[in-house]
N, C-alpha and C. Protein backbone atom coordinates (compact mmCIF):
# COMPACT_ATOMS: atom_id res chain seq x y z
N UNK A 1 1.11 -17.63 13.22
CA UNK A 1 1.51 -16.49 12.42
C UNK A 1 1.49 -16.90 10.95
N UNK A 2 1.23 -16.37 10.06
CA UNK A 2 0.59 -16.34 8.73
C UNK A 2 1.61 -15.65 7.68
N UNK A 3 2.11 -16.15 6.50
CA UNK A 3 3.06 -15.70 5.76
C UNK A 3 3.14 -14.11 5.38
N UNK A 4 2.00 -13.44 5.71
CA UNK A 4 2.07 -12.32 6.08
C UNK A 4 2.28 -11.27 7.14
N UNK A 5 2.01 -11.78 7.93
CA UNK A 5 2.97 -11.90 9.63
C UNK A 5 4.34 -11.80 9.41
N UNK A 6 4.25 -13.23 9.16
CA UNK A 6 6.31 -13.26 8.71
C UNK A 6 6.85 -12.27 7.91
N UNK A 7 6.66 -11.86 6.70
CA UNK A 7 7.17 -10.75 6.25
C UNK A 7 6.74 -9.43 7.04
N UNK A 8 5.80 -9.22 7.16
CA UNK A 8 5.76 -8.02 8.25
C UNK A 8 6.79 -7.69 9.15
N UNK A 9 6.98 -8.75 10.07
CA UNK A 9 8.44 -8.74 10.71
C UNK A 9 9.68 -9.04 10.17
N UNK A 10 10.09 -9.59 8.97
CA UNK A 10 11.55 -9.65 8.99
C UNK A 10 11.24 -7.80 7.85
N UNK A 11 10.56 -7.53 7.17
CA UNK A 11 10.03 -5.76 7.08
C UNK A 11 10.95 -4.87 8.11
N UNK A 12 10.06 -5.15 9.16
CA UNK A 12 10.40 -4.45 10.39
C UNK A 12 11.83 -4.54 11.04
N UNK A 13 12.27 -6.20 11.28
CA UNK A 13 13.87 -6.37 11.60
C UNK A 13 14.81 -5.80 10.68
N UNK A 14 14.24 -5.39 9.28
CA UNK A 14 15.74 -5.27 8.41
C UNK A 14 15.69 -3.47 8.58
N UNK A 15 14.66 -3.04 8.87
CA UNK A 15 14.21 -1.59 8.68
C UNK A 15 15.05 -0.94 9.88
N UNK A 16 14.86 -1.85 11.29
CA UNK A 16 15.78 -1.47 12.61
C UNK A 16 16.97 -1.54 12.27
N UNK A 17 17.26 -3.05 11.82
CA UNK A 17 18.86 -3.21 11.64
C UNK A 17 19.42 -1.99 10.82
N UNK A 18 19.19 -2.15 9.90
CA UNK A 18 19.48 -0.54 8.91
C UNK A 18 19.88 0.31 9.48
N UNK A 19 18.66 0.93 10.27
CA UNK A 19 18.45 2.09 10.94
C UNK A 19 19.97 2.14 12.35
N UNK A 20 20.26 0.63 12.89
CA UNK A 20 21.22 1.28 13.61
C UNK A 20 22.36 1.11 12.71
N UNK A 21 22.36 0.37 11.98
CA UNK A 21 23.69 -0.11 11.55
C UNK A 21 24.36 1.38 11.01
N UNK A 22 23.41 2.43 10.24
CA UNK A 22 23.64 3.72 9.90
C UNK A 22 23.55 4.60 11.19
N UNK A 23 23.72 4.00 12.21
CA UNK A 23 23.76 5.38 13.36
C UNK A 23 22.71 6.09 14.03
N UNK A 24 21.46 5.80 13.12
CA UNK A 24 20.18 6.89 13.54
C UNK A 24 19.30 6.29 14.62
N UNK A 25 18.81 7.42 15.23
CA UNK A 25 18.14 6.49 16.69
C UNK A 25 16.76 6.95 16.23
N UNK A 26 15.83 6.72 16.83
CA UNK A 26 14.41 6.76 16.35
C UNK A 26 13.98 8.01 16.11
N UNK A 27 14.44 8.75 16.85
CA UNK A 27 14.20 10.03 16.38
C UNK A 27 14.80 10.76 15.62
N UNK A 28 15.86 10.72 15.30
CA UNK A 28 16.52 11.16 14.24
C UNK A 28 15.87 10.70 12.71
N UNK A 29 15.64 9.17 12.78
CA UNK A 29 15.00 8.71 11.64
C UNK A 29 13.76 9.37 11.34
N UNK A 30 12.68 9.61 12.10
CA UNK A 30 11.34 10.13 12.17
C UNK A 30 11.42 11.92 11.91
N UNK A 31 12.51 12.29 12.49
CA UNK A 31 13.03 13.82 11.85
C UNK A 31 12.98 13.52 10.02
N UNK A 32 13.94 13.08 9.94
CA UNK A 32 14.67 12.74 8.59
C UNK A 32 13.82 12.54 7.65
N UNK A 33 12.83 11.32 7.94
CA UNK A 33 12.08 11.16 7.10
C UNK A 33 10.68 11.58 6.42
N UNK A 34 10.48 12.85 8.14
CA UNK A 34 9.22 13.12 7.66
C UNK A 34 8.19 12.34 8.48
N UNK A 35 8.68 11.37 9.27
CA UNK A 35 7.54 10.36 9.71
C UNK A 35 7.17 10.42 10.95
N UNK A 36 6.06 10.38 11.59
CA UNK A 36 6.37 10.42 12.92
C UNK A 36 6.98 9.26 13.76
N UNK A 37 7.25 9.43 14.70
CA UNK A 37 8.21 8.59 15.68
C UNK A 37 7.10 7.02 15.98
N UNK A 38 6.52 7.49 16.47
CA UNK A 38 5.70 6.24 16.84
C UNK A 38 5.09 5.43 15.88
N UNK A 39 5.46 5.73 14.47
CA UNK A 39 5.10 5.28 13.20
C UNK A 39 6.20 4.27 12.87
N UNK A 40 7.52 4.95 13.73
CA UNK A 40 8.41 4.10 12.88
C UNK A 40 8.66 2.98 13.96
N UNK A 41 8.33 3.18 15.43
CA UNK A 41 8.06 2.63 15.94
C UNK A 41 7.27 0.49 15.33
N UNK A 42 6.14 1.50 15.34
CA UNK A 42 5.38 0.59 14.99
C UNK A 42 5.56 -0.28 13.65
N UNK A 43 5.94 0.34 12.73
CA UNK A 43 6.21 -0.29 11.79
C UNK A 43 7.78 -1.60 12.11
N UNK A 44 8.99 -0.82 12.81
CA UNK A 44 10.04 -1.77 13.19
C UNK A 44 9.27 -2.96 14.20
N UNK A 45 8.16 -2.58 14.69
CA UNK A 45 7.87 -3.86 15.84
C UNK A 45 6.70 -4.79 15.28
N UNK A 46 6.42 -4.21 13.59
CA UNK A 46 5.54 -5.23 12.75
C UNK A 46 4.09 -5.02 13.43
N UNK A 47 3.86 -3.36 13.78
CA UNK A 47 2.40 -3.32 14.21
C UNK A 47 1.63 -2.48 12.88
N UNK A 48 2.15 -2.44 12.13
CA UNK A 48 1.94 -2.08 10.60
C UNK A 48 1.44 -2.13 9.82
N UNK A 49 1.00 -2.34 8.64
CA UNK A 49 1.92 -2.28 7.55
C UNK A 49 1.67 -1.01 6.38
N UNK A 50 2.85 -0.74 6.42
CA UNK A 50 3.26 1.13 6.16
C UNK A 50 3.16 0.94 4.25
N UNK A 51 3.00 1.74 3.86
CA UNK A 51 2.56 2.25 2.59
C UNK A 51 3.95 2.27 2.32
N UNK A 52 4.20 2.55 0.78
CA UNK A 52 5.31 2.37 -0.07
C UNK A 52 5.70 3.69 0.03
N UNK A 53 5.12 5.08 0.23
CA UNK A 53 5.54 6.13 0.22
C UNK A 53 6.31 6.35 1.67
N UNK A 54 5.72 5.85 2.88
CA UNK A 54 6.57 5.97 3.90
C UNK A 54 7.93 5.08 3.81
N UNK A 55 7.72 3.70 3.29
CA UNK A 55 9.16 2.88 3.14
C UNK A 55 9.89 4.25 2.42
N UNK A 56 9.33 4.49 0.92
CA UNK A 56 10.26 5.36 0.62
C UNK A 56 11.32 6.31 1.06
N UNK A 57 10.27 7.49 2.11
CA UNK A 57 11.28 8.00 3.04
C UNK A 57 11.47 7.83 3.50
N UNK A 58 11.61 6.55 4.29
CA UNK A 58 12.81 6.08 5.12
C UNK A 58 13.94 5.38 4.45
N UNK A 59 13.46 5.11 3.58
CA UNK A 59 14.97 4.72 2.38
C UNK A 59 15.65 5.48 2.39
N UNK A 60 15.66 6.80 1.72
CA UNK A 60 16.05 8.32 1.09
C UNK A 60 16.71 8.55 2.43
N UNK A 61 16.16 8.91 3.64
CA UNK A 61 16.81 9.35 4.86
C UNK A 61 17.61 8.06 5.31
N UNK A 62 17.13 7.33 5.10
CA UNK A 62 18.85 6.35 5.87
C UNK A 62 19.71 6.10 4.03
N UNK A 63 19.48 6.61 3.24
CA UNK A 63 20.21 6.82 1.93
C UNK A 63 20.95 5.18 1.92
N UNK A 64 19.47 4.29 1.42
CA UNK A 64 19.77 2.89 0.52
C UNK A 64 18.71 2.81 -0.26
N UNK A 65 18.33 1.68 -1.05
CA UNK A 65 17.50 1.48 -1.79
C UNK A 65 16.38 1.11 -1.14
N UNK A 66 14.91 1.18 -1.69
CA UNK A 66 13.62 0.93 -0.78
C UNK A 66 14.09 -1.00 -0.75
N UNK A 67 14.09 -1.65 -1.70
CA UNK A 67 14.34 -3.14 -2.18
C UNK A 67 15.31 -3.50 -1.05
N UNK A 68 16.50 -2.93 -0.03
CA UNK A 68 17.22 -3.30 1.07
C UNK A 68 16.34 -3.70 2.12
N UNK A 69 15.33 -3.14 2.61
CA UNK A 69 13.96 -3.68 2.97
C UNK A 69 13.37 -4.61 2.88
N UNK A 70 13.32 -5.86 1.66
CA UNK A 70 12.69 -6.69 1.41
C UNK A 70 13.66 -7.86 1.71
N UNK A 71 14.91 -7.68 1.87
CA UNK A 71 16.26 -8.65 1.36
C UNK A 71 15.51 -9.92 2.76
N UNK A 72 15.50 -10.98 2.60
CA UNK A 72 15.26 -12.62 3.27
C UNK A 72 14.11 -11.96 4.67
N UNK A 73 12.95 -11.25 4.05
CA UNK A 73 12.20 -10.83 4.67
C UNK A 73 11.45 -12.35 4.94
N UNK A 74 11.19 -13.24 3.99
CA UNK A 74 10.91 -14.65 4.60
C UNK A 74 10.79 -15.67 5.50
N UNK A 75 11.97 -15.61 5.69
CA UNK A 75 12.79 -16.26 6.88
C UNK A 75 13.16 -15.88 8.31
N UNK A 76 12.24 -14.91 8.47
CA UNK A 76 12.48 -14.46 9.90
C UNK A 76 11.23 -14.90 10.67
């Protein structure tokens, strides 16, 4: 796996964690944001990698900053 790999997935782990830690289940998020389901899917399981406008709305709908996303994306 390739340092772009790695961020892809800790991307994806902080995007899930988020997502439950605020309550929303996959479909609720994919309502919310505008996105479809199997998008967000794929993007939490690092089969990705999603454009800055979709991070966006999923920021806005789980209401944090897009940059909460990136936090020790490294190290996973």
């Amino acid at each position: 796996m390739d340092d772009f790999d790695k961020f892809l997935v800790g991307l994806g782990s902080n995007i899930a964690r988020i997502r439950k830690a605020k309550g929303f289940t996959l479909s609720q998020l994919a309502y919310e944001s505008g996105t479809e389901k199997v998008n967000i899917v794929r993007i939490e399981q690092s089969q990705t990698n999603p454009t800055i406008k979709t991070l966006w709305k999923i920021a806005k709908a789980l209401d944090v900053e897009p940059q909460e996303f990136f936090s020790d994306t490294t190290h996973k």
